[in-house]
PDB file of N, CA and C in Angstrom:
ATOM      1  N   UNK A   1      84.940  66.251  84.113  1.00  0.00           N
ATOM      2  CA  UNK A   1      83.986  67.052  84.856  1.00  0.00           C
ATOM      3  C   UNK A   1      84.697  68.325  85.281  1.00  0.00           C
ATOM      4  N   UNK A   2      84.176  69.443  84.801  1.00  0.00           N
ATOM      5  CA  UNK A   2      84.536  70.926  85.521  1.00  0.00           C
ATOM      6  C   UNK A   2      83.525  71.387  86.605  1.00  0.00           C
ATOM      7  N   UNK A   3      83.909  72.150  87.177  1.00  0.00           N
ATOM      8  CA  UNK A   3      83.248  73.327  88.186  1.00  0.00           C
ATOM      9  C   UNK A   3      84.041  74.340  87.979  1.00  0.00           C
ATOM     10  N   UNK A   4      82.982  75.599  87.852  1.00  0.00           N
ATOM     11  CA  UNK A   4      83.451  76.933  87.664  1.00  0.00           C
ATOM     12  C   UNK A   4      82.767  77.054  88.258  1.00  0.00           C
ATOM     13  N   UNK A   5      82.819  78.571  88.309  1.00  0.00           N
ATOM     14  CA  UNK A   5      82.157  79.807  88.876  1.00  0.00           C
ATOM     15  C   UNK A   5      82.134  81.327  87.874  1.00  0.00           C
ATOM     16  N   UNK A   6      80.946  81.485  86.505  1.00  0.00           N
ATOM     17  CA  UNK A   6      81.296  82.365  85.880  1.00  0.00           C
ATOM     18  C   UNK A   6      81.124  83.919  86.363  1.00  0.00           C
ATOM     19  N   UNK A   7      81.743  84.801  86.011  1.00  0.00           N
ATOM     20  CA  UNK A   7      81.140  85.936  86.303  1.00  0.00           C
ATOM     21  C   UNK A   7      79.534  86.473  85.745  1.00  0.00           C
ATOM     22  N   UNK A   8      79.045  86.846  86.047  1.00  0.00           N
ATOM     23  CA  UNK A   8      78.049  87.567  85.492  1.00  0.00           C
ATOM     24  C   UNK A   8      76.775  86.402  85.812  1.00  0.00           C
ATOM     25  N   UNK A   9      76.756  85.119  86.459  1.00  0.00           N
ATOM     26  CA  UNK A   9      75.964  84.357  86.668  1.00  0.00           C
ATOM     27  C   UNK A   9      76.082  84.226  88.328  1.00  0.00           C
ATOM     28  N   UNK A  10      74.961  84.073  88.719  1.00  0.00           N
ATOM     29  CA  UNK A  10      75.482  83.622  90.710  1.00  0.00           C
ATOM     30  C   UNK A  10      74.803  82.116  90.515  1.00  0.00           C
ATOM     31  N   UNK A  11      76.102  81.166  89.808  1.00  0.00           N
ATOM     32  CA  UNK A  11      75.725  80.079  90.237  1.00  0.00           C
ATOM     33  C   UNK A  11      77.240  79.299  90.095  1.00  0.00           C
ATOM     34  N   UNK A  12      77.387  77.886  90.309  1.00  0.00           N
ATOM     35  CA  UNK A  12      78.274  76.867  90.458  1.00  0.00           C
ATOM     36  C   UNK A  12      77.698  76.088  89.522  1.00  0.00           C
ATOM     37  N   UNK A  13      78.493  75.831  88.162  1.00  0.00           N
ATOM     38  CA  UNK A  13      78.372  75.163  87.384  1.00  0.00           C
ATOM     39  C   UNK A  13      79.072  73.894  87.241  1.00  0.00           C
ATOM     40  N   UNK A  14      78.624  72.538  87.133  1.00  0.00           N
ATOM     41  CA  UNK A  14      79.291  71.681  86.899  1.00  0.00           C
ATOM     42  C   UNK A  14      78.645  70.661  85.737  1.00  0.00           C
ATOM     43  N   UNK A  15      79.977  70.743  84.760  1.00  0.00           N
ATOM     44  CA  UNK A  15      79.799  70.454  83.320  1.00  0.00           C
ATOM     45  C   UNK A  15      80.961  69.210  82.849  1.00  0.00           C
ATOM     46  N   UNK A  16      80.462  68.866  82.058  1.00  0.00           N
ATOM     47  CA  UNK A  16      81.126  67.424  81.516  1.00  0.00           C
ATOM     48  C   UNK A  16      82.025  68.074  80.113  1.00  0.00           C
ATOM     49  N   UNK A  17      83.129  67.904  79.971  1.00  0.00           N
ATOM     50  CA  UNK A  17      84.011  68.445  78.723  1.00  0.00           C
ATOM     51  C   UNK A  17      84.099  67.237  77.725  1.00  0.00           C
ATOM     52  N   UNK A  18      84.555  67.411  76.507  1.00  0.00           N
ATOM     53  CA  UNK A  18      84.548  66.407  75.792  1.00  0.00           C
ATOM     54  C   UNK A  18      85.258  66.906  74.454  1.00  0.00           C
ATOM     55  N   UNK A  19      85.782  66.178  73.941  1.00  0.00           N
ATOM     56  CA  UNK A  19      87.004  66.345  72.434  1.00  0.00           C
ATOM     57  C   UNK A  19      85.662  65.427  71.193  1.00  0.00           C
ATOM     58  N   UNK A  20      85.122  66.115  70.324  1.00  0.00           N
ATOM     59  CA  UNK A  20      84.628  65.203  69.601  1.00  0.00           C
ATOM     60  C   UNK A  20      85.555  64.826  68.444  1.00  0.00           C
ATOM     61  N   UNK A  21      85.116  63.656  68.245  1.00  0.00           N
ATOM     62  CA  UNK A  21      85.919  62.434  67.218  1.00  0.00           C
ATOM     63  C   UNK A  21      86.713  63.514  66.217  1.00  0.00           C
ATOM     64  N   UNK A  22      87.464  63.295  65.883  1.00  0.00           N
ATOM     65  CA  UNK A  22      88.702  63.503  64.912  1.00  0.00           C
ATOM     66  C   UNK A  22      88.909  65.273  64.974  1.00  0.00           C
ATOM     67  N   UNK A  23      88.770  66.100  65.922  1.00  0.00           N
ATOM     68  CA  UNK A  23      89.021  67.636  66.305  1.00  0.00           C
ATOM     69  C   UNK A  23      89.602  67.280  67.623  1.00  0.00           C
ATOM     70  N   UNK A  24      90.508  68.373  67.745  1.00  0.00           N
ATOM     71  CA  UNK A  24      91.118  68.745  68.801  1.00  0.00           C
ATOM     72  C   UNK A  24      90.871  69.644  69.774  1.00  0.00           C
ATOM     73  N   UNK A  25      89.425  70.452  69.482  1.00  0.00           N
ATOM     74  CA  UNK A  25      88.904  71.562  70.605  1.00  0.00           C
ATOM     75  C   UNK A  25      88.215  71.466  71.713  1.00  0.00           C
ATOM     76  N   UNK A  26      88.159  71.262  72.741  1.00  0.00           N
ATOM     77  CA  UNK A  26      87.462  71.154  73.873  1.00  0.00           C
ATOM     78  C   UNK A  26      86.383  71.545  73.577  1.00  0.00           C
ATOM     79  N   UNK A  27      85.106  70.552  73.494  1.00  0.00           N
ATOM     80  CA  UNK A  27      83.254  71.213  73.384  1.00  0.00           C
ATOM     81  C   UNK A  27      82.891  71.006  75.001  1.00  0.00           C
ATOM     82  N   UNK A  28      81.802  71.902  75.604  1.00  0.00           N
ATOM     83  CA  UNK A  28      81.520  71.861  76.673  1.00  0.00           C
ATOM     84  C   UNK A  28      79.977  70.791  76.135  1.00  0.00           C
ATOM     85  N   UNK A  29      79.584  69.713  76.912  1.00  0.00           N
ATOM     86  CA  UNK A  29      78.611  69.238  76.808  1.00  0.00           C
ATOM     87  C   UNK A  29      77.387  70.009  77.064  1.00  0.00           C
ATOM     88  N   UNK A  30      76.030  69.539  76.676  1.00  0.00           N
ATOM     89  CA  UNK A  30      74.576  69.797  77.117  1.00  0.00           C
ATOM     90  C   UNK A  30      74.333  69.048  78.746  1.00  0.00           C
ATOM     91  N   UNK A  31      75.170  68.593  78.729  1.00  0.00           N
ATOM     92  CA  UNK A  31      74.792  68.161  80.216  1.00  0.00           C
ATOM     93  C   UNK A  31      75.382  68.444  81.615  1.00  0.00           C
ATOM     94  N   UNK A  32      74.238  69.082  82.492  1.00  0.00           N
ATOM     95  CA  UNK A  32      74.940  70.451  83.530  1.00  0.00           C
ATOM     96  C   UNK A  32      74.135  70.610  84.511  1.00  0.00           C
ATOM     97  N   UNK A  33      74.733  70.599  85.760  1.00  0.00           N
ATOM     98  CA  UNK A  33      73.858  71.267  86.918  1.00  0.00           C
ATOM     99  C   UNK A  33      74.381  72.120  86.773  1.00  0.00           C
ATOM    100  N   UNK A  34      73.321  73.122  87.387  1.00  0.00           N
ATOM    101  CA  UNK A  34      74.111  74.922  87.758  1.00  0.00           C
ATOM    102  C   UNK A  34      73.106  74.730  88.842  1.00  0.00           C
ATOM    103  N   UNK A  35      73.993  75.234  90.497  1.00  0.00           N
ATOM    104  CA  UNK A  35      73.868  75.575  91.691  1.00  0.00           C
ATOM    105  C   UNK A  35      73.247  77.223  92.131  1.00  0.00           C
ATOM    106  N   UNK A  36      72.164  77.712  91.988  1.00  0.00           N
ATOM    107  CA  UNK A  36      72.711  79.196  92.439  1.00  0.00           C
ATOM    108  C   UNK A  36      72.844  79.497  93.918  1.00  0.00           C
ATOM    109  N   UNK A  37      73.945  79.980  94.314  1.00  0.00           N
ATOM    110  CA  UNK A  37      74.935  80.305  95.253  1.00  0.00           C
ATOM    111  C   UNK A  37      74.380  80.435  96.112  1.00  0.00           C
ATOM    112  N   UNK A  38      73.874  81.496  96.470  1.00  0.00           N
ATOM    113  CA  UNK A  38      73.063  81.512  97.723  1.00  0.00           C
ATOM    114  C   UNK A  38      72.089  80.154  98.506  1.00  0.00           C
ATOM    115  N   UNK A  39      71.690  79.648  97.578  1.00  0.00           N
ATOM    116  CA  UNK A  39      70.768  78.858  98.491  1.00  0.00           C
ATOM    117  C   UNK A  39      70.932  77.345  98.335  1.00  0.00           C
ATOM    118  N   UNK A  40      70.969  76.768  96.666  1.00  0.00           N
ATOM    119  CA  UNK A  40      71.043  75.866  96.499  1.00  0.00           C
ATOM    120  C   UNK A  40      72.896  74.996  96.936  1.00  0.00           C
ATOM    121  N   UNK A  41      73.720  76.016  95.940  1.00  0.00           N
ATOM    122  CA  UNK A  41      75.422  75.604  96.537  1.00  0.00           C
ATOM    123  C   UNK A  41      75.429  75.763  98.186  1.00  0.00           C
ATOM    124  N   UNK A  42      74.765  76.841  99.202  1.00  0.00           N
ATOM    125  CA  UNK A  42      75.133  76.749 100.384  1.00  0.00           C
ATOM    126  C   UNK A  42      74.703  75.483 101.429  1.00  0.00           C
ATOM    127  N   UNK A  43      73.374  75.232 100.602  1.00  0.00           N
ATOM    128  CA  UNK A  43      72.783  73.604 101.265  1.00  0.00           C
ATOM    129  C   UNK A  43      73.315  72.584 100.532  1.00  0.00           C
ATOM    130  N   UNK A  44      74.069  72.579  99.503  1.00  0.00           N
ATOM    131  CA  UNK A  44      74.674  71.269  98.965  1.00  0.00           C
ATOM    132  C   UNK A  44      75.810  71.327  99.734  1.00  0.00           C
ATOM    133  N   UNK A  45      76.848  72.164 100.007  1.00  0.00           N
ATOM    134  CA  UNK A  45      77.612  72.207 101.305  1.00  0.00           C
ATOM    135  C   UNK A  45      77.397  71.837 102.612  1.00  0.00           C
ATOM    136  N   UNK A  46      76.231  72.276 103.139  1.00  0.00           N
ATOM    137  CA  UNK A  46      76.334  71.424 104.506  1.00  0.00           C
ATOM    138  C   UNK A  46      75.962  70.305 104.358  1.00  0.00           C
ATOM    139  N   UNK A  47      74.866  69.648 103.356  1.00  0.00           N
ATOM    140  CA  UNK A  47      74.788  68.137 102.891  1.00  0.00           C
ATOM    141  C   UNK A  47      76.254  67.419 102.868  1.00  0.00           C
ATOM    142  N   UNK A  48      77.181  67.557 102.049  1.00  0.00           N
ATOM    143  CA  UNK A  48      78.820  67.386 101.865  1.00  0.00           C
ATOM    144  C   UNK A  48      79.183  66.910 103.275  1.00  0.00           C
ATOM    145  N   UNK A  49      78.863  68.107 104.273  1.00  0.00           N
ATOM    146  CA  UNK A  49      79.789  68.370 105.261  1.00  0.00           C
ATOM    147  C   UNK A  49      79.460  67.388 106.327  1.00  0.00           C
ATOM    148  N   UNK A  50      78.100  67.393 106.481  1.00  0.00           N
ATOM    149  CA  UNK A  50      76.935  66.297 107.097  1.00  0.00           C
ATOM    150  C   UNK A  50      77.314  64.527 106.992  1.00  0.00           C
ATOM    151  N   UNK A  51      77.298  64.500 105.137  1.00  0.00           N
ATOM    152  CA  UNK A  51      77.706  62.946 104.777  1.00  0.00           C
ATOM    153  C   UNK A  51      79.279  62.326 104.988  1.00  0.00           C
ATOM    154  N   UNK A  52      80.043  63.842 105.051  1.00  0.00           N
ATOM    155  CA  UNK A  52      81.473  63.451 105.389  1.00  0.00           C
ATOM    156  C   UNK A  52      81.799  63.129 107.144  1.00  0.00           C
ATOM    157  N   UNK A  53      80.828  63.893 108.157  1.00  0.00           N
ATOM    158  CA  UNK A  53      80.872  63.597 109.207  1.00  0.00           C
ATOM    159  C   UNK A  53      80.616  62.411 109.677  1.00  0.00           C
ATOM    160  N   UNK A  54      79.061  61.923 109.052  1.00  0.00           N
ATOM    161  CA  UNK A  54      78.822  60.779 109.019  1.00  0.00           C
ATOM    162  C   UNK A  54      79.568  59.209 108.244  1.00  0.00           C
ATOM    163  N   UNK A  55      79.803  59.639 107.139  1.00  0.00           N
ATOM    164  CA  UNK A  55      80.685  58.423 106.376  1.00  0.00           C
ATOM    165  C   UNK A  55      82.105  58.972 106.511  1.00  0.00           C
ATOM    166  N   UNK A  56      82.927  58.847 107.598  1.00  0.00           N
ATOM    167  CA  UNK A  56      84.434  59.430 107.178  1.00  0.00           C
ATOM    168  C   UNK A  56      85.247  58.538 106.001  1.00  0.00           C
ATOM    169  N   UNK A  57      84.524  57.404 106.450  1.00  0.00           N
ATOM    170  CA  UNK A  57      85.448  56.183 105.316  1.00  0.00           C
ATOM    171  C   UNK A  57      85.071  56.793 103.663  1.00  0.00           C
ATOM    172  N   UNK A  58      84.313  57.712 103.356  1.00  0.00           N
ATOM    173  CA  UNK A  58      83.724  57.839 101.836  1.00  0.00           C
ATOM    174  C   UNK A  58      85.195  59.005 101.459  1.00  0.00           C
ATOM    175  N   UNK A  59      85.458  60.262 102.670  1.00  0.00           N
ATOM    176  CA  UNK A  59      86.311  60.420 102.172  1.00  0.00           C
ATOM    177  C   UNK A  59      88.146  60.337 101.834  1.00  0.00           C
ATOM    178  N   UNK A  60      88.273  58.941 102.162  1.00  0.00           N
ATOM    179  CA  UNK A  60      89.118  58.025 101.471  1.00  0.00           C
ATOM    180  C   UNK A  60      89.145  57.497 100.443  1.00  0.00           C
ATOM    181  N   UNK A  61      87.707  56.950 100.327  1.00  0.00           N
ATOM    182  CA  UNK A  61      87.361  56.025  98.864  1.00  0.00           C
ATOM    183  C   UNK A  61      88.487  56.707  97.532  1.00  0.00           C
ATOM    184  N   UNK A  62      88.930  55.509  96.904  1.00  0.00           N
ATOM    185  CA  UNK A  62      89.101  55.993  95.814  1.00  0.00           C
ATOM    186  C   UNK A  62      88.424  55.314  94.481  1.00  0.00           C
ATOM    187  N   UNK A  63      88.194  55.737  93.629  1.00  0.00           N
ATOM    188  CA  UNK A  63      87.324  55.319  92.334  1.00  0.00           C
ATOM    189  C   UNK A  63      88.393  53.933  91.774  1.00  0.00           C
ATOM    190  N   UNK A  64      87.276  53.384  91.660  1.00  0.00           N
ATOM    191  CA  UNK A  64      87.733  51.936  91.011  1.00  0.00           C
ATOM    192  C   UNK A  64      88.311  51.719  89.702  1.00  0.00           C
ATOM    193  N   UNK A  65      88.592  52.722  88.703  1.00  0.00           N
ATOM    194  CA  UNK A  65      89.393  52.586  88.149  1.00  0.00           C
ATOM    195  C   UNK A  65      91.148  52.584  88.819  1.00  0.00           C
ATOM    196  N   UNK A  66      91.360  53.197  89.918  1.00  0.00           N
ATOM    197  CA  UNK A  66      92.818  53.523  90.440  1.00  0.00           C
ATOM    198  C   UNK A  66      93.437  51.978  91.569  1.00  0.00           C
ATOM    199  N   UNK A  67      92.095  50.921  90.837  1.00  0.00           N
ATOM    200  CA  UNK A  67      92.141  49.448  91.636  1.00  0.00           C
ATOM    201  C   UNK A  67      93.406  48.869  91.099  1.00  0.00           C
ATOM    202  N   UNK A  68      94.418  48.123  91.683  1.00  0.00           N
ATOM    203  CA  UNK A  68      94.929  47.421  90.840  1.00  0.00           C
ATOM    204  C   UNK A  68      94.704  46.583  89.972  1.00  0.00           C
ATOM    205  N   UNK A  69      92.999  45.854  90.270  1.00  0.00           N
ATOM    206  CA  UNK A  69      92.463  45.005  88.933  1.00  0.00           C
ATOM    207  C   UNK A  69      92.254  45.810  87.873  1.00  0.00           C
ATOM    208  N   UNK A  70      92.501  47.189  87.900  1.00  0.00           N
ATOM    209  CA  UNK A  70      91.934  48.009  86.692  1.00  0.00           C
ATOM    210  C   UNK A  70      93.119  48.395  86.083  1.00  0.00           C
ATOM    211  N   UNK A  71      94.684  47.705  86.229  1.00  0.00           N
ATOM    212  CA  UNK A  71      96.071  48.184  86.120  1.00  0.00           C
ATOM    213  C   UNK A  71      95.875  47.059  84.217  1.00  0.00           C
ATOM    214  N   UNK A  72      94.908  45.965  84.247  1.00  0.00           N
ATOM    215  CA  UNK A  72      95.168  45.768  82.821  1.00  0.00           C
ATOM    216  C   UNK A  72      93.739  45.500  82.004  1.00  0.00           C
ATOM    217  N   UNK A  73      93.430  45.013  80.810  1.00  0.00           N
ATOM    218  CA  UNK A  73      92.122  45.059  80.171  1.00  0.00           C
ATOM    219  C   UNK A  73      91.201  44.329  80.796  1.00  0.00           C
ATOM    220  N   UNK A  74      92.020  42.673  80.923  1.00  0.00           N
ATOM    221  CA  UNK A  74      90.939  41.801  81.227  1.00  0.00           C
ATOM    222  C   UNK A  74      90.315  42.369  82.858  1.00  0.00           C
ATOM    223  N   UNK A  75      91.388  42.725  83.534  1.00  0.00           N
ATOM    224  CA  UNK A  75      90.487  43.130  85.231  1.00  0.00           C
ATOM    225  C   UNK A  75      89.460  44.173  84.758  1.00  0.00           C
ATOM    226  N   UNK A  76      90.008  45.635  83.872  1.00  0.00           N
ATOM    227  CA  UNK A  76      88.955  46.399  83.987  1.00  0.00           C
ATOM    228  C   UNK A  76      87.606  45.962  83.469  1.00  0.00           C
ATOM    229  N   UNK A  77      87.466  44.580  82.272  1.00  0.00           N
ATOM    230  CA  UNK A  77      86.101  44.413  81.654  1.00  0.00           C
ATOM    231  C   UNK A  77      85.632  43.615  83.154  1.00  0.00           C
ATOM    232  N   UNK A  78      86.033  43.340  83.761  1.00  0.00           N
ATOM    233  CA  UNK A  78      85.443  42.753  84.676  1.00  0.00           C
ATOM    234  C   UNK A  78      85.136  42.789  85.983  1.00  0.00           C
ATOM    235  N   UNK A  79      85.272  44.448  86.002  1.00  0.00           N
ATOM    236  CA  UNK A  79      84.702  45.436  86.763  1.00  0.00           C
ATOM    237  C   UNK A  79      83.280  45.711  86.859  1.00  0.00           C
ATOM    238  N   UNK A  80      82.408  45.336  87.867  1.00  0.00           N
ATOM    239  CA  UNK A  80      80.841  45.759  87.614  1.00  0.00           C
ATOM    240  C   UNK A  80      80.351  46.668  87.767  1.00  0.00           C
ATOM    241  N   UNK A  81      81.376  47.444  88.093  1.00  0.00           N
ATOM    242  CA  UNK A  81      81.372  49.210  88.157  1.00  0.00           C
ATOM    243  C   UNK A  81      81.389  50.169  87.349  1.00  0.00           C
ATOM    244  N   UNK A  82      82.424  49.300  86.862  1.00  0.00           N
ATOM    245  CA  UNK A  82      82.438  49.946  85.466  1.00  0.00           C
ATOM    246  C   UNK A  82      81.535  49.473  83.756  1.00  0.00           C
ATOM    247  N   UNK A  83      81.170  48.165  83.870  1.00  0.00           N
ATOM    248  CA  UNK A  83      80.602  47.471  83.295  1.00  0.00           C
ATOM    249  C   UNK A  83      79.134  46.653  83.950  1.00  0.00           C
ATOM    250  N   UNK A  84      78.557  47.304  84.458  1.00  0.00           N
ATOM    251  CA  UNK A  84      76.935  46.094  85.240  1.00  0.00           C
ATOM    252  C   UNK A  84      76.655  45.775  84.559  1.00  0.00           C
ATOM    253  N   UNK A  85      76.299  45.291  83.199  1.00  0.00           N
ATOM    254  CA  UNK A  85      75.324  44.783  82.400  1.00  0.00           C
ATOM    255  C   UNK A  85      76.246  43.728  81.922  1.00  0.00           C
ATOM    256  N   UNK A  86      77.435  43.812  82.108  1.00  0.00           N
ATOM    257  CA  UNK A  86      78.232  42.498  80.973  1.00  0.00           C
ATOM    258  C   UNK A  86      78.136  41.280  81.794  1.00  0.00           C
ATOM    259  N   UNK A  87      77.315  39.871  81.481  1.00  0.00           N
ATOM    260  CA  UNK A  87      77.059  38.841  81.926  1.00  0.00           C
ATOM    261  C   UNK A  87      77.863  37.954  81.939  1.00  0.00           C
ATOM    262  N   UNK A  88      78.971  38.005  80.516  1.00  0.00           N
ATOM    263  CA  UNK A  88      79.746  37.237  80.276  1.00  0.00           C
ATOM    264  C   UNK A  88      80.824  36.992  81.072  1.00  0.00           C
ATOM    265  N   UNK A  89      81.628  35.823  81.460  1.00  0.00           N
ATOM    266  CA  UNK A  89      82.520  35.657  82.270  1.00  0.00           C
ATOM    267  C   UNK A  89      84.002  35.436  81.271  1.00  0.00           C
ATOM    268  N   UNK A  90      85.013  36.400  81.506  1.00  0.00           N
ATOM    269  CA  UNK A  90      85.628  36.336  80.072  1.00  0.00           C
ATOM    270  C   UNK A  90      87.233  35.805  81.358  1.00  0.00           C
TER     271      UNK A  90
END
């Protein structure tokens, strides 16, 4: 995931990067919010600022891959975070 800020646009872009199969060039995906600055990025900021006042514990959280069950294969398949749909108990 990137965030920029291009010139010549007044918005906050945030875009998903990706290497397709057997090339080595960075493609920017089709899939993207763009913020424009003034109104929409300045109220997604105090939203931020609002949910961080309120949840201080969220900004600690760290993403469940950085779990130690996610340190080998079998913990990460058996992550429901990373996997909800897998039923199987392996």
């Amino acid at each position: 995931m990137s965030v920029s800020v291009t010139t010549g646009f007044q918005c906050v872009d945030f875009r998903k990067f990706f290497v397709p199969y057997g090339q080595t060039e960075i493609k920017a995906s089709r899939k993207v919010v763009a913020l424009r600055l003034m109104s929409e990025w300045s109220e997604m900021r105090k939203l931020v600022e609002a949910v961080n006042n309120t949840y201080p514990a969220l900004g600690t959280a760290l993403p469940c891959y950085l779990a130690d069950d996610h340190q080998n294969q079998l913990g990460a398949l058996q992550c429901r975070e990373c996997y909800p749909f897998v039923t199987e108990n392996f």
